[in-house]
N, C-alpha and C. Protein backbone atom coordinates (compact mmCIF):
# COMPACT_ATOMS: atom_id res chain seq x y z
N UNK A 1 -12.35 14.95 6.04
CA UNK A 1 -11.55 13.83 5.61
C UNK A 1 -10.16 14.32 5.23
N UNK A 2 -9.21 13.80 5.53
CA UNK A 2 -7.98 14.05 5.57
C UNK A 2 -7.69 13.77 3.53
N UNK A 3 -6.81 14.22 3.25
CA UNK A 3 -6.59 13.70 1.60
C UNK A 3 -5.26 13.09 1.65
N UNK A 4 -4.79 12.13 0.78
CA UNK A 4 -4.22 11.55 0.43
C UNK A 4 -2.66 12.19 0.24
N UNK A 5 -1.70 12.24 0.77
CA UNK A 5 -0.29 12.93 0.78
C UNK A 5 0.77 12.27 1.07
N UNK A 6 2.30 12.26 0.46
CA UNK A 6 3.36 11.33 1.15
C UNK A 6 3.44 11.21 2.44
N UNK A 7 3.14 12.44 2.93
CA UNK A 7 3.69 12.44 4.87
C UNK A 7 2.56 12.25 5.67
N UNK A 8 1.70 11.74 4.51
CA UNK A 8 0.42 11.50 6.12
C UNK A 8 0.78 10.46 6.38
N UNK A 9 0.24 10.07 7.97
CA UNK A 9 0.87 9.46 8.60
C UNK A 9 -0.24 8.08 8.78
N UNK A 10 0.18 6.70 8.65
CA UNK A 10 -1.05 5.56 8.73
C UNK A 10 -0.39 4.53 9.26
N UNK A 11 -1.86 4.18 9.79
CA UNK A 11 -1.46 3.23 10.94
C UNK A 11 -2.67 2.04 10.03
N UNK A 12 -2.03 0.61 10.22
CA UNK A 12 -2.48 -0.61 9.65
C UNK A 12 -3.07 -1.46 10.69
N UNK A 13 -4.25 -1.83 10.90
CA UNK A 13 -4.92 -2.60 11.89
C UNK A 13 -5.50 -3.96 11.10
N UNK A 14 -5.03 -5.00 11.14
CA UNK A 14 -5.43 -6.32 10.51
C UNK A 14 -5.92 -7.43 11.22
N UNK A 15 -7.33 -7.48 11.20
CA UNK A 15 -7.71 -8.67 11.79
C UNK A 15 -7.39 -9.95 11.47
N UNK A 16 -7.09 -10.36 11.79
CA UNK A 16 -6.39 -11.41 11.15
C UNK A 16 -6.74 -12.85 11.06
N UNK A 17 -8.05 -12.90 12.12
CA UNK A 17 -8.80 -14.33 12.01
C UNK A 17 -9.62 -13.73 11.37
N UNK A 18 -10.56 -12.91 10.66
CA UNK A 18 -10.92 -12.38 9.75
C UNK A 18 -10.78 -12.04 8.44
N UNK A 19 -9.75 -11.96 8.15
CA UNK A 19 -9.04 -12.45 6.93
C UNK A 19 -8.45 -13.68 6.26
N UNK A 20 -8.08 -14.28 7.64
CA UNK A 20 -7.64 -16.02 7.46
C UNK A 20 -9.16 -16.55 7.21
N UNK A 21 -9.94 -16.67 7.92
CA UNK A 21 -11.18 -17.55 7.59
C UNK A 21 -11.98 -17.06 6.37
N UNK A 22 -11.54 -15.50 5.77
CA UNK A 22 -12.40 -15.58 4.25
C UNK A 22 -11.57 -15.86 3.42
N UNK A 23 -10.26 -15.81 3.77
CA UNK A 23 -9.24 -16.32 2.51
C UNK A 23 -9.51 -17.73 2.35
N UNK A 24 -9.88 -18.18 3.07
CA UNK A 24 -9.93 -19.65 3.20
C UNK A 24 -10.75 -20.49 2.46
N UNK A 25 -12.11 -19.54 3.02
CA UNK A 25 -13.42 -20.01 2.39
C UNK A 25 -13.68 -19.47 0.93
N UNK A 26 -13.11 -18.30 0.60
CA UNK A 26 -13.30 -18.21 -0.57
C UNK A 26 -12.42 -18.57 -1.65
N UNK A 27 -11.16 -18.80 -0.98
CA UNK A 27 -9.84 -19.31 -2.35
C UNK A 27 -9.20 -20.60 -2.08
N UNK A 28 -8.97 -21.20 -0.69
CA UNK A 28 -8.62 -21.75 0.41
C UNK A 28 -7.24 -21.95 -0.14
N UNK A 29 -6.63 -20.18 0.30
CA UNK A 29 -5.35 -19.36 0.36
C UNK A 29 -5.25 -18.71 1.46
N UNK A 30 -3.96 -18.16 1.80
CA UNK A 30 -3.62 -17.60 3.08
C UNK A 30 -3.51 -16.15 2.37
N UNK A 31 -3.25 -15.28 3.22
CA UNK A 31 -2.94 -13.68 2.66
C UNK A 31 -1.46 -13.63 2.76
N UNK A 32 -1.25 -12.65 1.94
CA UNK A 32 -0.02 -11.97 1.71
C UNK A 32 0.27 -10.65 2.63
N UNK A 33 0.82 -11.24 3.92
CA UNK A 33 0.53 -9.94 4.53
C UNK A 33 1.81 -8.85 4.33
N UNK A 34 2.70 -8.70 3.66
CA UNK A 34 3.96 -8.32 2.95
C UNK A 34 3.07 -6.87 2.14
N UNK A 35 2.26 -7.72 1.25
CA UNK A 35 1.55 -7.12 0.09
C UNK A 35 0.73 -6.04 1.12
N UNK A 36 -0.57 -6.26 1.75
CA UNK A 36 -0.97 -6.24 2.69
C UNK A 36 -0.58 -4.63 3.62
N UNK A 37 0.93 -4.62 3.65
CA UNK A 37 1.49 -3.68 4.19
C UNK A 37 1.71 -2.97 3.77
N UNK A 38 2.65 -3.00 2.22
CA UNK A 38 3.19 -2.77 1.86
C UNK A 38 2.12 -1.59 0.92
N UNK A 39 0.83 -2.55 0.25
CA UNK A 39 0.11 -1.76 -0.84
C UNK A 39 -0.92 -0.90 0.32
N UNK A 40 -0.96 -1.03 2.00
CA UNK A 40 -1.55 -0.36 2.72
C UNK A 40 -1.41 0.89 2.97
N UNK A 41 -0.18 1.09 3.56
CA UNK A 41 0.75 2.36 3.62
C UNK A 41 1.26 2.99 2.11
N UNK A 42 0.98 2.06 1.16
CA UNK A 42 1.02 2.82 -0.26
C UNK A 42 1.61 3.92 -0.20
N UNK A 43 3.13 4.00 0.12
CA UNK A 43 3.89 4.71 -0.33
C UNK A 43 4.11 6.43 1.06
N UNK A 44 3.37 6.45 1.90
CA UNK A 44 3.05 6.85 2.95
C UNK A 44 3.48 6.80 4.14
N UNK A 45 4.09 7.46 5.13
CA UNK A 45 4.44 7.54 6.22
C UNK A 45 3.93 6.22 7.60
N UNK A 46 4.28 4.86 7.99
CA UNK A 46 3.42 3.73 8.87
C UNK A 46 4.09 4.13 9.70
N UNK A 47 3.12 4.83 10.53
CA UNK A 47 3.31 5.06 11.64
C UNK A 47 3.14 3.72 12.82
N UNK A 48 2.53 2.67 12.59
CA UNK A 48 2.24 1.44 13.20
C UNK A 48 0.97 0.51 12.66
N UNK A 49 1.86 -0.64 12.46
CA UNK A 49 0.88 -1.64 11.79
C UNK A 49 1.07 -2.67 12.89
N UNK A 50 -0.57 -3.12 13.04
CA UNK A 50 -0.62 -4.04 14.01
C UNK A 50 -1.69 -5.53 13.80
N UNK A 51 -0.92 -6.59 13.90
CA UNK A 51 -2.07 -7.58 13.90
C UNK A 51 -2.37 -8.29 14.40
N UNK A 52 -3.82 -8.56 14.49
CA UNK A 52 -4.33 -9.10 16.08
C UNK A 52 -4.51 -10.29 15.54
N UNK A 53 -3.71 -11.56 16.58
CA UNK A 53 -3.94 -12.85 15.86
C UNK A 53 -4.29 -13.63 17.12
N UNK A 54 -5.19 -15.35 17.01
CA UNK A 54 -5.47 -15.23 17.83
C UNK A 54 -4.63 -17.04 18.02
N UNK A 55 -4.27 -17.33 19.51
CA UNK A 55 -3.60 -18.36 19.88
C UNK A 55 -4.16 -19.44 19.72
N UNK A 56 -4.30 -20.41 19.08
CA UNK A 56 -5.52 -21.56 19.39
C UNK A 56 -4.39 -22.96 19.02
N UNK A 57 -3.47 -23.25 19.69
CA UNK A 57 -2.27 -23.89 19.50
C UNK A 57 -2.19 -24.71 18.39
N UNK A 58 -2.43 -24.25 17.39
CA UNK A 58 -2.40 -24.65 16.19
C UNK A 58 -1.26 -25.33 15.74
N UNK A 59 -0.88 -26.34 14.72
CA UNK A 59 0.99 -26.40 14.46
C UNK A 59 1.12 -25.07 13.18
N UNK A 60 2.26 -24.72 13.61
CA UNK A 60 2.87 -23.36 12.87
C UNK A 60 2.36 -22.21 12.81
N UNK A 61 1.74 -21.93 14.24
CA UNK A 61 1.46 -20.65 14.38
C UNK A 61 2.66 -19.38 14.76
N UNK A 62 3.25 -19.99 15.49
CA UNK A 62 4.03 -19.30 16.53
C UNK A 62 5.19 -18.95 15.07
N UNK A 63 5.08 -19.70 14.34
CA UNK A 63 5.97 -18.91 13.01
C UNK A 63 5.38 -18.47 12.39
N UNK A 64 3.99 -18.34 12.05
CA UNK A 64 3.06 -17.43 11.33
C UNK A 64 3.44 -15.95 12.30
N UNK A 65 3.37 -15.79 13.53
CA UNK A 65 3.51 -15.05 14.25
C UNK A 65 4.63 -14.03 14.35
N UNK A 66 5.86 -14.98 14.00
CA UNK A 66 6.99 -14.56 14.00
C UNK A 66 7.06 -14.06 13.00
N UNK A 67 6.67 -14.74 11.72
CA UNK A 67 6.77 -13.65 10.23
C UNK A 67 6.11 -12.63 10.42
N UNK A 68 4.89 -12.67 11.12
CA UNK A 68 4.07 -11.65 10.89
C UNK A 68 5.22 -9.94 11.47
N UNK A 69 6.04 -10.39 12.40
CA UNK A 69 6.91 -9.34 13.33
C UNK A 69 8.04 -9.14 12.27
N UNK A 70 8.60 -10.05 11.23
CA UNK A 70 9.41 -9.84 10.49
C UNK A 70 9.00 -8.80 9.46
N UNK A 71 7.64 -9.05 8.86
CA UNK A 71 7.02 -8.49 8.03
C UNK A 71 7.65 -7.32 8.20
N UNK A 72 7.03 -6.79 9.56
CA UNK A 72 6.89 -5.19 10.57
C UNK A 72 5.63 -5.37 11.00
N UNK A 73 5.35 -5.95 11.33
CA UNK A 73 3.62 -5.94 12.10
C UNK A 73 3.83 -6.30 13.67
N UNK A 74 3.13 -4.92 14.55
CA UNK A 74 3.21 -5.49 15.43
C UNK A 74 2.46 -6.63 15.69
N UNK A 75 2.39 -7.51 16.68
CA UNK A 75 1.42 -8.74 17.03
C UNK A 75 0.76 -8.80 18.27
N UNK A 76 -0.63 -8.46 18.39
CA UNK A 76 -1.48 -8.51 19.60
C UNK A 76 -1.76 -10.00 19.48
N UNK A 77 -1.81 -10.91 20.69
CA UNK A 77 -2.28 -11.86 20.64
C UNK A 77 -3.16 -12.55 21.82
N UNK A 78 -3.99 -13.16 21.46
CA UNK A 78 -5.17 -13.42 22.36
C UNK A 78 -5.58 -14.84 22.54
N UNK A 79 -5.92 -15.67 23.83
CA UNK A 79 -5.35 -17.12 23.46
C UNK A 79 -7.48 -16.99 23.42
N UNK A 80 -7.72 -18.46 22.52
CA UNK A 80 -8.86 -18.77 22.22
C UNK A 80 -9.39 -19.37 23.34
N UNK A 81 -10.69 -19.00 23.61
CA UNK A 81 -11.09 -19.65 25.13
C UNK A 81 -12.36 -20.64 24.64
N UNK A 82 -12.22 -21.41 25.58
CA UNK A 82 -13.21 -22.55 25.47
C UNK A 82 -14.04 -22.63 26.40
N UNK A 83 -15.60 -22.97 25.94
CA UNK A 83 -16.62 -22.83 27.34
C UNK A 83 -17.08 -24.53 27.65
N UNK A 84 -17.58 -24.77 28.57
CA UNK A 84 -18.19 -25.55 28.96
C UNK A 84 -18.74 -26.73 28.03
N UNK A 85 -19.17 -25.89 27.34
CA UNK A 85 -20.30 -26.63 26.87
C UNK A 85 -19.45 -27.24 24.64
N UNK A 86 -18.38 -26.87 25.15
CA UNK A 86 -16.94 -27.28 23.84
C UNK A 86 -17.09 -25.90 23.20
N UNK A 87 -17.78 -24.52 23.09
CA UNK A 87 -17.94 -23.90 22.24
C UNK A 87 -16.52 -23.20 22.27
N UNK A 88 -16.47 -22.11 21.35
CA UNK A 88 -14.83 -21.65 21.37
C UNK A 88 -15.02 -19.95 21.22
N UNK A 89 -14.51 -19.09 21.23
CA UNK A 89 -14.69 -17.88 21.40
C UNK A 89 -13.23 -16.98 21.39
N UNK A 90 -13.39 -16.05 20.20
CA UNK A 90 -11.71 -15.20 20.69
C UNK A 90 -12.68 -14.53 19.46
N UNK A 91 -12.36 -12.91 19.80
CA UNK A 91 -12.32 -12.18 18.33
C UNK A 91 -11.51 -10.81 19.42
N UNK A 92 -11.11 -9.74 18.36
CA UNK A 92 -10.67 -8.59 18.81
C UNK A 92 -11.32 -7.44 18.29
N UNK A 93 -12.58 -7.25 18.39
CA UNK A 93 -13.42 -6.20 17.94
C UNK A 93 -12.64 -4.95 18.89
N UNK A 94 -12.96 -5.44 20.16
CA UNK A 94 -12.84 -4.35 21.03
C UNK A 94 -11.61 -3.68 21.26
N UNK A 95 -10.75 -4.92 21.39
CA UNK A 95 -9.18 -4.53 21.39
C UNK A 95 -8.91 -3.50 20.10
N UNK A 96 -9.32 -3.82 19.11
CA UNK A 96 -8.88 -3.21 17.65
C UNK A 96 -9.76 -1.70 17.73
N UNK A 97 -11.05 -1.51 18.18
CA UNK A 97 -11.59 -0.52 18.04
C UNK A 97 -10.97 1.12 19.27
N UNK A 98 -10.60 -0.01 20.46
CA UNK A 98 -9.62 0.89 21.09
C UNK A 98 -8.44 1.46 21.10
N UNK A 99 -7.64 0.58 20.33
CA UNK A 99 -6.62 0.93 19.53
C UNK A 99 -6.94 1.72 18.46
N UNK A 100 -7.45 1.99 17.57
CA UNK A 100 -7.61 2.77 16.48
C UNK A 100 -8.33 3.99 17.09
N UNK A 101 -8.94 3.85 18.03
CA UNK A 101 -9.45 5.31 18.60
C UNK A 101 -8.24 6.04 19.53
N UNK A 102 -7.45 5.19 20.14
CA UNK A 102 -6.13 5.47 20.81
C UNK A 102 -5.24 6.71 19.83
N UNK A 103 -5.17 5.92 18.74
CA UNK A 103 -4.37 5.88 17.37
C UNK A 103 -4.36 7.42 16.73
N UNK A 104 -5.90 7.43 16.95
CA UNK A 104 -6.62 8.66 16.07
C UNK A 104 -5.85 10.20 16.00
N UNK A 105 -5.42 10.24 17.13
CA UNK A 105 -4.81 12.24 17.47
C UNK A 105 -3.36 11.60 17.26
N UNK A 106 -2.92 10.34 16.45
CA UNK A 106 -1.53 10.46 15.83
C UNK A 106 -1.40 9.85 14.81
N UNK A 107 -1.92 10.07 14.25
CA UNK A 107 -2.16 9.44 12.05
C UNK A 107 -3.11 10.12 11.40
N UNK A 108 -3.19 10.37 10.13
CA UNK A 108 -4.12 10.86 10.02
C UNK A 108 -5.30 9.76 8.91
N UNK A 109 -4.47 8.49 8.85
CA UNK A 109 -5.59 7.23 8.12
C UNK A 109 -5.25 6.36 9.03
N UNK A 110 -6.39 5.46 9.27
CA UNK A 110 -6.27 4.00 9.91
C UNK A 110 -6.55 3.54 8.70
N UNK A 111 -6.13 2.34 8.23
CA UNK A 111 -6.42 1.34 7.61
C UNK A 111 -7.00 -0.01 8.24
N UNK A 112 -8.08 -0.30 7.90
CA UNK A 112 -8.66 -1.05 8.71
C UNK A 112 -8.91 -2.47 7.66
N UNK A 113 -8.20 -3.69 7.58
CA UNK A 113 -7.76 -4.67 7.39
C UNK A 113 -8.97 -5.40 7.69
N UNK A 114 -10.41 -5.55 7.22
CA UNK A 114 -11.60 -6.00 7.84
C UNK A 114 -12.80 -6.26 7.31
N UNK A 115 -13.31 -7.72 7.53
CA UNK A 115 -14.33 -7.04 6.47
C UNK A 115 -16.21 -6.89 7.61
N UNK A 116 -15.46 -6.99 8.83
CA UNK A 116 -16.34 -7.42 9.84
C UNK A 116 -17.86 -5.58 9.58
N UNK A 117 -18.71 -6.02 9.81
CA UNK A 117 -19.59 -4.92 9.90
C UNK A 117 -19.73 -4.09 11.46
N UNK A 118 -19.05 -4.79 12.65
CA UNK A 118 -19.44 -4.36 13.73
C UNK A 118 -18.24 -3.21 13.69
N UNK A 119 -17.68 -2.55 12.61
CA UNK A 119 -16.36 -1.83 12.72
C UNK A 119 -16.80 -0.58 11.85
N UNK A 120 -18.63 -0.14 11.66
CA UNK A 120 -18.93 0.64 10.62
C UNK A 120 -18.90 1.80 11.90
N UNK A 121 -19.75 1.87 13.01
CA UNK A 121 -19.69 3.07 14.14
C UNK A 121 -18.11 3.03 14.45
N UNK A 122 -17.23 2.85 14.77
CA UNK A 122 -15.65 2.86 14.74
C UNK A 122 -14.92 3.95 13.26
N UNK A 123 -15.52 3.27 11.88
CA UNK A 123 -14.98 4.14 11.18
C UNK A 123 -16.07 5.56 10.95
N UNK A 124 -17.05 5.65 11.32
CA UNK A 124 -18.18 6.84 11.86
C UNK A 124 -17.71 7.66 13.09
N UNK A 125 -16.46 7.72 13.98
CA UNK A 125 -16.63 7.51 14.92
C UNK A 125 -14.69 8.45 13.96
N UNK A 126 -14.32 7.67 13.72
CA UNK A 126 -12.85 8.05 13.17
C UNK A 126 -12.77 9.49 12.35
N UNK A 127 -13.98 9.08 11.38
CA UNK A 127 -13.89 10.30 10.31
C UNK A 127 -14.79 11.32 11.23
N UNK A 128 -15.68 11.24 12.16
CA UNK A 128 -16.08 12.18 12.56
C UNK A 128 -14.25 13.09 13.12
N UNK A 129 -13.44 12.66 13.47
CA UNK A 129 -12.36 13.16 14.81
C UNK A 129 -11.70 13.42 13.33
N UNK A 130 -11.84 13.56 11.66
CA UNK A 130 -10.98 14.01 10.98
C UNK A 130 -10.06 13.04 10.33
N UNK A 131 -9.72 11.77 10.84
CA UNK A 131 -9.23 10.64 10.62
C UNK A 131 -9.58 10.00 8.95
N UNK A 132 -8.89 9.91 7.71
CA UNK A 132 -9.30 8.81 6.93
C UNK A 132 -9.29 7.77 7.19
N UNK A 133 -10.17 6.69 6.67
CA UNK A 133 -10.45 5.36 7.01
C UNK A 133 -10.86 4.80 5.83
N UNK A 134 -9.89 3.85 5.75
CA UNK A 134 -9.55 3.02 4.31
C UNK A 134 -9.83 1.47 5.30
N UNK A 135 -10.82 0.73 4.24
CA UNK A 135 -11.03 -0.43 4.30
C UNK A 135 -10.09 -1.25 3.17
N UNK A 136 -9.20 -2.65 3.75
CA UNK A 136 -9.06 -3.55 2.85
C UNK A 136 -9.85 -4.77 3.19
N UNK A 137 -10.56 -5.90 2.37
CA UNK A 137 -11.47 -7.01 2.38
C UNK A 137 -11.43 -7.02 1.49
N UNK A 138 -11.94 -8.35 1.51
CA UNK A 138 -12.74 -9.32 0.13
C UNK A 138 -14.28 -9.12 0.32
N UNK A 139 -14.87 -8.14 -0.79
CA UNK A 139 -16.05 -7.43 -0.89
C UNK A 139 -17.13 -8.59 -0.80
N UNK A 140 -16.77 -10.18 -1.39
CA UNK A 140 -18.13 -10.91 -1.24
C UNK A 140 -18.44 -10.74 0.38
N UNK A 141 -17.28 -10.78 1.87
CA UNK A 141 -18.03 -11.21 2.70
C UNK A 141 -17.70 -9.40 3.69
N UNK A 142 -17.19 -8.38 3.12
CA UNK A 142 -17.67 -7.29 3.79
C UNK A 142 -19.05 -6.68 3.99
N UNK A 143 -18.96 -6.06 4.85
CA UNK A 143 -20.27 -5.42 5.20
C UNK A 143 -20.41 -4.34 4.58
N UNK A 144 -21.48 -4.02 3.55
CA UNK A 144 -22.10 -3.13 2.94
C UNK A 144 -21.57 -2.05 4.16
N UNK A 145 -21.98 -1.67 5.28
CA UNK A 145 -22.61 -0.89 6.01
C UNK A 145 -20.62 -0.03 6.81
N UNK A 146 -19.88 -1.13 6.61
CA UNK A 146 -18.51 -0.91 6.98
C UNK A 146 -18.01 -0.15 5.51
N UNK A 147 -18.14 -0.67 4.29
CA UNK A 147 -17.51 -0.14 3.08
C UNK A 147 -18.28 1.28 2.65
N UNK A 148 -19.66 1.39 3.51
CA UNK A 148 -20.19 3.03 3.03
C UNK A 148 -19.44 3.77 4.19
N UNK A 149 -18.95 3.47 4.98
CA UNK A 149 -18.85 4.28 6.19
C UNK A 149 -17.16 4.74 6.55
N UNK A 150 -16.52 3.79 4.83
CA UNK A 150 -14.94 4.40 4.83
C UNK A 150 -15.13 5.67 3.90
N UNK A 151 -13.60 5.87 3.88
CA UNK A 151 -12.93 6.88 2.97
C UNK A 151 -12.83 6.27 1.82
N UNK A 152 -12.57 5.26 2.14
CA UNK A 152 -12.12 4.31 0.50
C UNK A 152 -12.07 2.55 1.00
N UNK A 153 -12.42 2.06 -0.10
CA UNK A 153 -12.79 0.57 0.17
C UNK A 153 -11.61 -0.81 -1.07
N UNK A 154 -10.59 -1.12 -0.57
CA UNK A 154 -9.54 -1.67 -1.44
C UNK A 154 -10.63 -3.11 -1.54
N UNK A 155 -10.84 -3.58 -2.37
CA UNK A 155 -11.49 -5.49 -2.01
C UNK A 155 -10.11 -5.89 -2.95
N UNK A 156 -9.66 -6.85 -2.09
CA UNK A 156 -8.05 -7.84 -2.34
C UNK A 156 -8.57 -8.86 -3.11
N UNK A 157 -10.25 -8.45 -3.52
CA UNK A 157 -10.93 -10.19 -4.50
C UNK A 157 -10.71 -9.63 -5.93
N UNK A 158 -10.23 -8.05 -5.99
CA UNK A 158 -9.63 -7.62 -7.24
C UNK A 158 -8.62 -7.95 -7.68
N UNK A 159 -7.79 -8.17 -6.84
CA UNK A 159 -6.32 -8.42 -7.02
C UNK A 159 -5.39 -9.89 -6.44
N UNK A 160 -6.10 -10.69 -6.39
CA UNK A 160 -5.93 -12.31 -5.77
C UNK A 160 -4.53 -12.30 -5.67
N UNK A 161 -3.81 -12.33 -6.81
CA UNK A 161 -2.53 -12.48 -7.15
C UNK A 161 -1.39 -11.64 -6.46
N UNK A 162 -2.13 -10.12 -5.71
CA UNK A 162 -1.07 -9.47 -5.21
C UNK A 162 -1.30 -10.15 -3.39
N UNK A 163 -2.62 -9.99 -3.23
CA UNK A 163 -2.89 -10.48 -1.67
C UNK A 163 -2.65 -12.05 -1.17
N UNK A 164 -3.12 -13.24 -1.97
CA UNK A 164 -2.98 -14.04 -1.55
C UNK A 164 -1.78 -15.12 -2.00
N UNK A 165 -1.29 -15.85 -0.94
CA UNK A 165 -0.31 -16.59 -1.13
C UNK A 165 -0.66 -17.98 -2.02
C-alpha cells in the first residue's frame, strides 16, 4: 500500500448516478462535488478526476455537466438506453473499472467515489498492482465488502454539511 504524501499522485473516479440516487434517498440533497474534489485529493497531487454521468435528457443536466467541467472534473457521459419492454438501463461499472486499471502505473491512489459493491475485486485488483484505494460513500448504502477491500473508507453521512448541497 502506497502511504499517504504531498506528491503522491490521485486520480478521482465519481460515479455519479450513484451518488445522486443515495443523496437523494437518504437526504433528498444533491452532492457537493467542489467539496468532493477538493477534500478527495486532500491536499495531494490530481492527477485526473473524472465523472461518469449519465444522459437521460433530464431539464438541467447539460449544466450539471458543465459545472461538473468547471469544477475540474473530467465528464464521461453515457446516454440512458431504453428496452422494449419501457425498462431503462445505463451504469458505468465497466467504463470506471477500466479506467482506474488504465490509471493504475500513473497515480499512486484512486479514489473511488462509490458506494456500489461490484467495485470490491477492482479495488483487490488495484492494491494488489501497489495502488491505494480510498473509498468516498454514504456508509448506510455502501458495500461492506467494497469498504473492507479499501485503503481507507471517507462516509460523506459524517460530514452532510461539507458534501451535500
Amino acid at each position: 500500500m502506497t502511504e499517504i504524501h504531498p506528491d503522491q499522485r490521485v486520480a478521482i473516479l465519481a460515479d455519479a448516478q450513484n451518488l445522486y440516487h443515495t443523496a437523494q434517498s437518504l437526504y433528498s440533497r444533491n452532492i457537493d462535488y467542489s467539496s468532493l474534489l477538493e477534500k478527495g485529493t486532500a491536499g495531494r497531487a490530481l492527477t485526473r478526476a473524472i465523472a461518469y454521468v449519465i444522459r437521460a435528457d433530464s431539464p438541467d443536466e447539460e449544466r450539471f455537466f458543465d459545472a461538473l467541467v468547471d469544477i475540474g472534473f473530467e465528464t464521461k457521459i453515457k446516454d440512458i438506453k431504453t428496452f422494449g419492454d419501457g425498462s431503462k438501463k445505463a451504469d458505468w461499472d465497466l467504463g470506471i473499472a477500466l479506467d482506474a486499471v488504465s490509471l493504475a502505473n500513473h497515480v499512486d491512489t484512486v479514489v473511488l467515489c462509490s458506494g456500489d459493491g461490484d467495485f470490491e475485486r477492482l479495488c483487490s485488483h488495484l492494491r494488489h498492482e501497489g495502488v491505494r484505494v480510498e473509498v468516498m460513500s454514504f456508509k448506510e448504502s455502501t458495500a461492506e465488502e467494497l469498504v473492507d477491500a479499501s485503503d481507507a473508507f471517507i462516509d460523506l453521512s459524517e460530514r452532510k454539511e461539507t458534501f451535500l448541497l
